[in-house]
Protein backbone atom coordinates (compact mmCIF):
# COMPACT_ATOMS: atom_id res chain seq x y z
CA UNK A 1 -105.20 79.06 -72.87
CA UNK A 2 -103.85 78.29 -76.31
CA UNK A 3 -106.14 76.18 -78.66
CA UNK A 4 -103.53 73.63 -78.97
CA UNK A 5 -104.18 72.73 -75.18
CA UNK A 6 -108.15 72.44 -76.04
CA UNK A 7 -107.41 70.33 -78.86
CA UNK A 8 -105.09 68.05 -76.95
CA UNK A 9 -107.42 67.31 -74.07
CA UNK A 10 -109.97 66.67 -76.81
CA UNK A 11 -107.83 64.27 -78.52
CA UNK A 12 -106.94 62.66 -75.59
CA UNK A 13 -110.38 61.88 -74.36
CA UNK A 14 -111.45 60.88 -77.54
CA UNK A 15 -108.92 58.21 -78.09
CA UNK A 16 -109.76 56.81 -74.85
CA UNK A 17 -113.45 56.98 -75.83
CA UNK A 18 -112.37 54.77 -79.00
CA UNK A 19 -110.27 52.61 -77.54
CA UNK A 20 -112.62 50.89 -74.64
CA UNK A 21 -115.56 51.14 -77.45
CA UNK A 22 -114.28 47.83 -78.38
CA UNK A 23 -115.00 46.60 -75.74
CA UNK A 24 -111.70 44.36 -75.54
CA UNK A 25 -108.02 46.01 -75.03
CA UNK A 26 -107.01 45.94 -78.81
CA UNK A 27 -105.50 49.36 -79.30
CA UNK A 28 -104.85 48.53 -82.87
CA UNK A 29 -108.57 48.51 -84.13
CA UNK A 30 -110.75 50.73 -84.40
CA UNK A 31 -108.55 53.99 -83.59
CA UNK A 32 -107.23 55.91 -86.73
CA UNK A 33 -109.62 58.54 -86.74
CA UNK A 34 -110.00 62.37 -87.65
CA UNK A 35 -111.83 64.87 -86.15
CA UNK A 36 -112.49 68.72 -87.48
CA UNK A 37 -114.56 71.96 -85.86
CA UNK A 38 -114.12 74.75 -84.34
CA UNK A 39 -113.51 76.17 -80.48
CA UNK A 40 -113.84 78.88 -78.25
CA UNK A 41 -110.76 79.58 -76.32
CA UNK A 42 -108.90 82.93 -74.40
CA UNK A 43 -106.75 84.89 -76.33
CA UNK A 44 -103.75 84.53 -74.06
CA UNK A 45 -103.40 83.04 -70.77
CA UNK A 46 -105.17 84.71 -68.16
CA UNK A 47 -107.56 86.57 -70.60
CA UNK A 48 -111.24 87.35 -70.14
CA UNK A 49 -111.69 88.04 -74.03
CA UNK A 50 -112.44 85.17 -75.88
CA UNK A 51 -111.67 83.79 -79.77
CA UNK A 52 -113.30 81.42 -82.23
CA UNK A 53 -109.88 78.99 -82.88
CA UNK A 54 -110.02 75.49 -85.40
CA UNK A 55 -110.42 72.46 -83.37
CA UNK A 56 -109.06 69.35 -84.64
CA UNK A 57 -107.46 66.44 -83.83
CA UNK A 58 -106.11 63.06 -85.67
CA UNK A 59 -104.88 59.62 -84.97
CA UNK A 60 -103.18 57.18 -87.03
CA UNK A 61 -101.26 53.79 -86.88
CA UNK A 62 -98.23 52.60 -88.67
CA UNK A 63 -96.67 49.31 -87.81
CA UNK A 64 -96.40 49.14 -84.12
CA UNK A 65 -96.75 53.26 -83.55
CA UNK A 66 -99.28 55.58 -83.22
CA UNK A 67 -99.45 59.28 -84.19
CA UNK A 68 -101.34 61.52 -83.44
CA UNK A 69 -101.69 65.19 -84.55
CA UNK A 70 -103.46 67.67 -81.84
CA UNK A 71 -103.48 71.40 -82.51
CA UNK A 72 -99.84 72.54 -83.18
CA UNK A 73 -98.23 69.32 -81.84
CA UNK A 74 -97.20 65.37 -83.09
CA UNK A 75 -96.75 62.53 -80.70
CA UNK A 76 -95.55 59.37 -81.40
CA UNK A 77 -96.72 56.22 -78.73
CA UNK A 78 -93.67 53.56 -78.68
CA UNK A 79 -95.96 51.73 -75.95
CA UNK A 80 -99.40 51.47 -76.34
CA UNK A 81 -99.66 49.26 -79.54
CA UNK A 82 -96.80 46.47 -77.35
CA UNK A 83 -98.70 46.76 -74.26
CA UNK A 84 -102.02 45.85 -75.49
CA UNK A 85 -103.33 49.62 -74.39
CA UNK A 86 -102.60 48.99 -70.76
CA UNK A 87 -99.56 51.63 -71.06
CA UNK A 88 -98.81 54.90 -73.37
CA UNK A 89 -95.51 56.45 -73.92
CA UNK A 90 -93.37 58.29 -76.37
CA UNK A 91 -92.24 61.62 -77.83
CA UNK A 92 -94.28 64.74 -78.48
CA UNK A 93 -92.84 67.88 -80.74
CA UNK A 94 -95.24 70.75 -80.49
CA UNK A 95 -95.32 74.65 -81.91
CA UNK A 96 -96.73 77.02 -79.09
CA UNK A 97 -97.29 80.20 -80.89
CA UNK A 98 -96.69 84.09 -79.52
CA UNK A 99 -98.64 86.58 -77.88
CA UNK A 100 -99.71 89.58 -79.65
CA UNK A 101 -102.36 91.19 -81.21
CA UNK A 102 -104.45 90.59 -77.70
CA UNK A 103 -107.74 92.11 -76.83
CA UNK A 104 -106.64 93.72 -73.38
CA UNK A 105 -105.12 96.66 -74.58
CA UNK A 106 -102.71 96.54 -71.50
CA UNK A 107 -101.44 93.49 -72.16
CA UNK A 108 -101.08 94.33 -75.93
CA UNK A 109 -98.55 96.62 -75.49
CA UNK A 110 -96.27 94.95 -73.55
CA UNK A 111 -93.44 93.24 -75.54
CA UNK A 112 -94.73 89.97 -77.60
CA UNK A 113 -94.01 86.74 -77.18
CA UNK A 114 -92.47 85.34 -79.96
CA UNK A 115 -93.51 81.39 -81.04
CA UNK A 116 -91.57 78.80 -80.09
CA UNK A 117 -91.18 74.64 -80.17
CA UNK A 118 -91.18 72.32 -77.92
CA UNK A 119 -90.05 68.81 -77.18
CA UNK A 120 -90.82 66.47 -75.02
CA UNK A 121 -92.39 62.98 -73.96
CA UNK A 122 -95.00 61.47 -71.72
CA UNK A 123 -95.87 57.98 -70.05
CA UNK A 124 -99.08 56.87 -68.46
CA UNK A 125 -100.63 53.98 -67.34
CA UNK A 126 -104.70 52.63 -68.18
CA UNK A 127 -107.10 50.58 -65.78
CA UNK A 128 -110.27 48.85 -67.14
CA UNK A 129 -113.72 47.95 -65.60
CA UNK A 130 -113.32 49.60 -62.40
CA UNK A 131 -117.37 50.42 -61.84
CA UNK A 132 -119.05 48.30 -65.01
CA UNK A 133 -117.81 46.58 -67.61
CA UNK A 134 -117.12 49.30 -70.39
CA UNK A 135 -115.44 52.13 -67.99
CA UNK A 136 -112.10 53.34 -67.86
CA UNK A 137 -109.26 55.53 -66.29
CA UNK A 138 -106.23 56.91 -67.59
CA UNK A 139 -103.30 58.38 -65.41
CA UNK A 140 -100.44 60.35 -67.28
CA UNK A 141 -97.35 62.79 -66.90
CA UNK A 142 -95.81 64.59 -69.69
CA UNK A 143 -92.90 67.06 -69.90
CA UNK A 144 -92.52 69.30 -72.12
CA UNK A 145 -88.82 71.34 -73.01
CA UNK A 146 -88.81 74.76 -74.83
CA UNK A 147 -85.83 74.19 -77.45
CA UNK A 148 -86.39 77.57 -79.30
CA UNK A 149 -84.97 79.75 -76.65
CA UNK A 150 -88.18 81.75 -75.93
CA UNK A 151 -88.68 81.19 -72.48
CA UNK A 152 -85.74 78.58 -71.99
CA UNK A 153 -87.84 76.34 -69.16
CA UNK A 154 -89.90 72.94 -69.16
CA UNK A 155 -93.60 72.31 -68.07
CA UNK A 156 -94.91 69.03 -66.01
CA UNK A 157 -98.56 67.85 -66.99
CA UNK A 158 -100.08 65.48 -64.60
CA UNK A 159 -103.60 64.22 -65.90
CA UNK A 160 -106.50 61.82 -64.93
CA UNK A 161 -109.10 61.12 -67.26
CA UNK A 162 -112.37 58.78 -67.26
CA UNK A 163 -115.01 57.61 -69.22
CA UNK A 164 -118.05 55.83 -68.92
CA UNK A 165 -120.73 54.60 -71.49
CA UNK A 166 -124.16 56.09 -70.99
CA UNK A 167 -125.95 54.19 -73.92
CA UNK A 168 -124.35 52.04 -76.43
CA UNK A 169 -123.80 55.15 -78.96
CA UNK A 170 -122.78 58.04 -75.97
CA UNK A 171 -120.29 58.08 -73.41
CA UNK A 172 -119.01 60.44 -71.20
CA UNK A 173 -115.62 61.67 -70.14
CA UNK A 174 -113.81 63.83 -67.25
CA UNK A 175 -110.57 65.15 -67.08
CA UNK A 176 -108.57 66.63 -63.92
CA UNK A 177 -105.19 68.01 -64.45
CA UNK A 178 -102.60 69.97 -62.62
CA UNK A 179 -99.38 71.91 -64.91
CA UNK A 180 -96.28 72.72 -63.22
CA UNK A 181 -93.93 75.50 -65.24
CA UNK A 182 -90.57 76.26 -64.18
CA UNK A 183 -89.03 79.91 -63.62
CA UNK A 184 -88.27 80.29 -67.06
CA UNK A 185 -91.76 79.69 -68.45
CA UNK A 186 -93.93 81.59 -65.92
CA UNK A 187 -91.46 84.58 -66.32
CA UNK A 188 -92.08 84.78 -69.74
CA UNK A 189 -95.81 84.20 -70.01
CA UNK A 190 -97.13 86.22 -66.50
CA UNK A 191 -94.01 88.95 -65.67
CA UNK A 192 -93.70 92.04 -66.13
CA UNK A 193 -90.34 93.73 -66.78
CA UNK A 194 -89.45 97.31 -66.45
CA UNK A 195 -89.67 97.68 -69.93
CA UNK A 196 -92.87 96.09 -70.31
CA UNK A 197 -94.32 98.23 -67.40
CA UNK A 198 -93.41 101.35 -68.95
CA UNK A 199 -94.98 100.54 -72.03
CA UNK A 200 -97.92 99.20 -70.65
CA UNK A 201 -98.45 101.04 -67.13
CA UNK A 202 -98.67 97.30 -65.22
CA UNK A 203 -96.74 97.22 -62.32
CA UNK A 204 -93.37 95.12 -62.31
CA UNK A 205 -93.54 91.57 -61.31
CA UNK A 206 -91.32 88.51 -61.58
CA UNK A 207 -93.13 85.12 -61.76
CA UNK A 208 -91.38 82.16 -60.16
CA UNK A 209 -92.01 78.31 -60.73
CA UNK A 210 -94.62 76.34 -59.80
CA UNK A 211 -98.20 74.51 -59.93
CA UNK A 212 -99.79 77.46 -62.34
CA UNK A 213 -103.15 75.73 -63.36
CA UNK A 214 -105.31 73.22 -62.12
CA UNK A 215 -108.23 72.40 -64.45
CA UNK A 216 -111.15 69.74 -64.82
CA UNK A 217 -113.53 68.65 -67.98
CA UNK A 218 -116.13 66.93 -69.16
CA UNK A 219 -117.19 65.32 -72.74
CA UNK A 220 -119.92 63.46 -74.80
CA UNK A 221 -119.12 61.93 -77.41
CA UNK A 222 -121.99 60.35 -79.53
CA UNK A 223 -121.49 58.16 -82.74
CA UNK A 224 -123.80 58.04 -85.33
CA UNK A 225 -122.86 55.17 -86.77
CA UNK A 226 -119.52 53.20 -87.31
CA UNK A 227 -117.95 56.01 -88.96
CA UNK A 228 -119.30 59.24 -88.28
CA UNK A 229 -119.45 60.63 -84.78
CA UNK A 230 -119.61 63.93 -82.91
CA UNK A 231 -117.91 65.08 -80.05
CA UNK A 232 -118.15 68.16 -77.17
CA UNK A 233 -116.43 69.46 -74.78
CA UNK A 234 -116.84 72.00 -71.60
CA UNK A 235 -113.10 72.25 -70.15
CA UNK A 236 -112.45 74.73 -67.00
CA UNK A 237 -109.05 76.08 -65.87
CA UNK A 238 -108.32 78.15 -62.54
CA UNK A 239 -104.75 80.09 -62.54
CA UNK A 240 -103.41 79.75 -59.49
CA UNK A 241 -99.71 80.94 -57.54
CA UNK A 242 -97.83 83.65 -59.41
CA UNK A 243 -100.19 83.26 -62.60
CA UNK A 244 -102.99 83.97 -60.81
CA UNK A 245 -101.55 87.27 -58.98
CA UNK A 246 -99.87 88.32 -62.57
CA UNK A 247 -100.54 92.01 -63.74
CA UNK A 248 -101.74 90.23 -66.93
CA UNK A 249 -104.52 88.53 -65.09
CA UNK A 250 -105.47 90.95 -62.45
CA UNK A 251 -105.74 94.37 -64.42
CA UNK A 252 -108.46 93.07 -67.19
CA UNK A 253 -107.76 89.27 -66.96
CA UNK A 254 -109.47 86.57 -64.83
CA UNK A 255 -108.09 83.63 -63.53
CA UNK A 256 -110.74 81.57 -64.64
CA UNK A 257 -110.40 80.42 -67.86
CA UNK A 258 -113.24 78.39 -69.84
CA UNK A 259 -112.87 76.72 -73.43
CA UNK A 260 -115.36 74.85 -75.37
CA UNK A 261 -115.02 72.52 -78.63
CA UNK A 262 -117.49 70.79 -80.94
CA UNK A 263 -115.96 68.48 -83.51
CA UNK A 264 -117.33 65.79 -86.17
CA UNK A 265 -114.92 62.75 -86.22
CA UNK A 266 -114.71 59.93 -88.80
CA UNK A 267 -113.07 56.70 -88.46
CA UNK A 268 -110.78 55.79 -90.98
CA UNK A 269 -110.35 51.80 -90.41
C-alpha cells in the first residue's frame, strides 16, 4: 500500500491522541501540530518487496476549520471545531500516484498506472470515557472519487480507531478498517488485460468490486514534553476477494501487507 495510506492512518491516530490529551473536548487547543520521518511501506499493492517512503503528517486551524495535510492528500473538517470534537466531517482532495518502476519484475512490465486525483469527503462520529476517564473511540466513513480518469471508480473507507493513556506522557492507539473499491478501481490496480499478459506472462484476469482490504494497527505515541513528541506505528493489511486472487499478488506478491512509521511531531500552539 501507498505511503499516503500509512501517513493518513498516522495522522489520524495522532490527532485523536492530541485531542483527548486535554483532557476536556476542546478541539481548538492544543492540535496544530507537525510531524516528519520516514516509513517502510510495499511498493505497490499486493507486493512482498518493500521501500523506505517520507512519513509526515500536519494539522492546522484557521477560524472555525481544520486542515490537515497527510501524505499526498488535504482535508478540510467543516464539523469538528462546531461540534466541540464530538463529530468530524468535510472534504478531502488527494494525489494517488502510478505504478511503475516495481520490484517484481512481472508486475513491472505490465502497462503502468499513471497518477491520478481524487476527491472526496468523510463524516464520523467520537465517544469519550468509555473504560476510564482519558479513553476514546472514533467511528468514520470516507469516500473517495477518482476525477482524473485513471481508473474512473470510487473507494468506501470504514474505520474504528481507539486510544487509551498508559502513563501521563504515552498512550496507545488501534485502528480496524475495512476499504470497499468499485469495478473501476480494482480493475485497474489487480487485472490483468490481454495486453498486459502478453507482456508480462500473468494470466488474464478481470477484478470486480468489492471489500478488497481489511486491516488493523496499533501506535505509541510518547511526548517529551509540551512540544516535542514521538510517534510509531505497526499497521497490518490482508487483501482479500479479487485482490487477493490477482496475478499481481499471487505470482511474487503476498496478500499480507505490513507498513511501519516513526515520526517526531511538534506542536505549534
Amino acid at each position: 500500500m501507498r505511503w499516503r495510506v500509512m501517513a493518513a492512518i498516522g495522522l489520524v491516530l495522532f490527532t485523536t491522541v492530541s485531542l483527548a490529551s486535554e483532557g476536556k473536548p476542546d478541539p481548538g487547543r492544543g492540535r496544530d501540530f507537525v510531524a516528519l520521518g520516514l516509513g517502510a511501506t510495499p511498493d505497490y499493492r499486493g507486493s512482498n518487496d518493500y521501500q523506505l517512503v517520507p512519513f509526515g503528517f500536519a494539522s492546522y486551524r484557521v477560524g472555525d476549520l481544520r486542515y490537515t495535510w497527510q501524505g499526498l492528500s488535504l482535508k478540510a473538517d467543516f464539523l469538528e471545531l462546531r461540534s466541540a470534537g464530538t463529530w468530524v466531517g468535510g472534504i478531502t482532495a488527494a494525489y494517488v500516484p502510478g505504478r511503475h518502476d516495481v520490484d517484481n519484475p512481472a508486475v513491472d512490465r505490465l502497462p503502468d498506472i499513471a497518477g491520478t486525483v481524487e476527491l472526496g469527503g468523510f463524516l464520523g462520529r467520537r465517544f469519550r470515557a468509555l473504560f476510564n476517564n482519558a479513553d476514546a473511540i472514533a467511528v468514520s466513513l470516507g469516500v473517495m472519487a477518482d476525477i482524473g480518469g485513471v481508473y474512473r471508480g470510487y473507494t468506501l473507507d470504514l474505520g474504528l480507531d481507539y486510544n487509551t493513556p498508559l502513563s501521563p506522557r504515552v498512550r496507545a492507539l488501534l485502528n480496524l478498517g475495512a476499504v470497499y473499491a468499485s469495478d473501476g478501481f480494482m480493475d485497474t490496480q489487480f487485472g490483468v488485460d490481454e495486453r498486459g499478459a502478453a507482456a508480462s506472462g500473468l494470466p488474464t484476469f478481470s477484478a470486480d468490486a468489492g471489500v478488497h482490504q481489511l486491516s488493523a494497527s496499533a501506535g505509541l505515541n510518547m511526548q517529551f514534553n509540551r512540544r516535542w513528541g514521538i510517534f510509531g506505528q505497526l499497521a497490518y493489511s490482508r487483501l482479500t476477494g479479487d485482490a487477493r486472487n490477482s496475478p499481481v499478488v499471487r505470482f511474487g506478491g503476498d496478500p499480507d501487507q505490513w507498513r511501519l512509521g516513526l515520526a517526531l511531531s511538534y506542536r505549534l500552539d
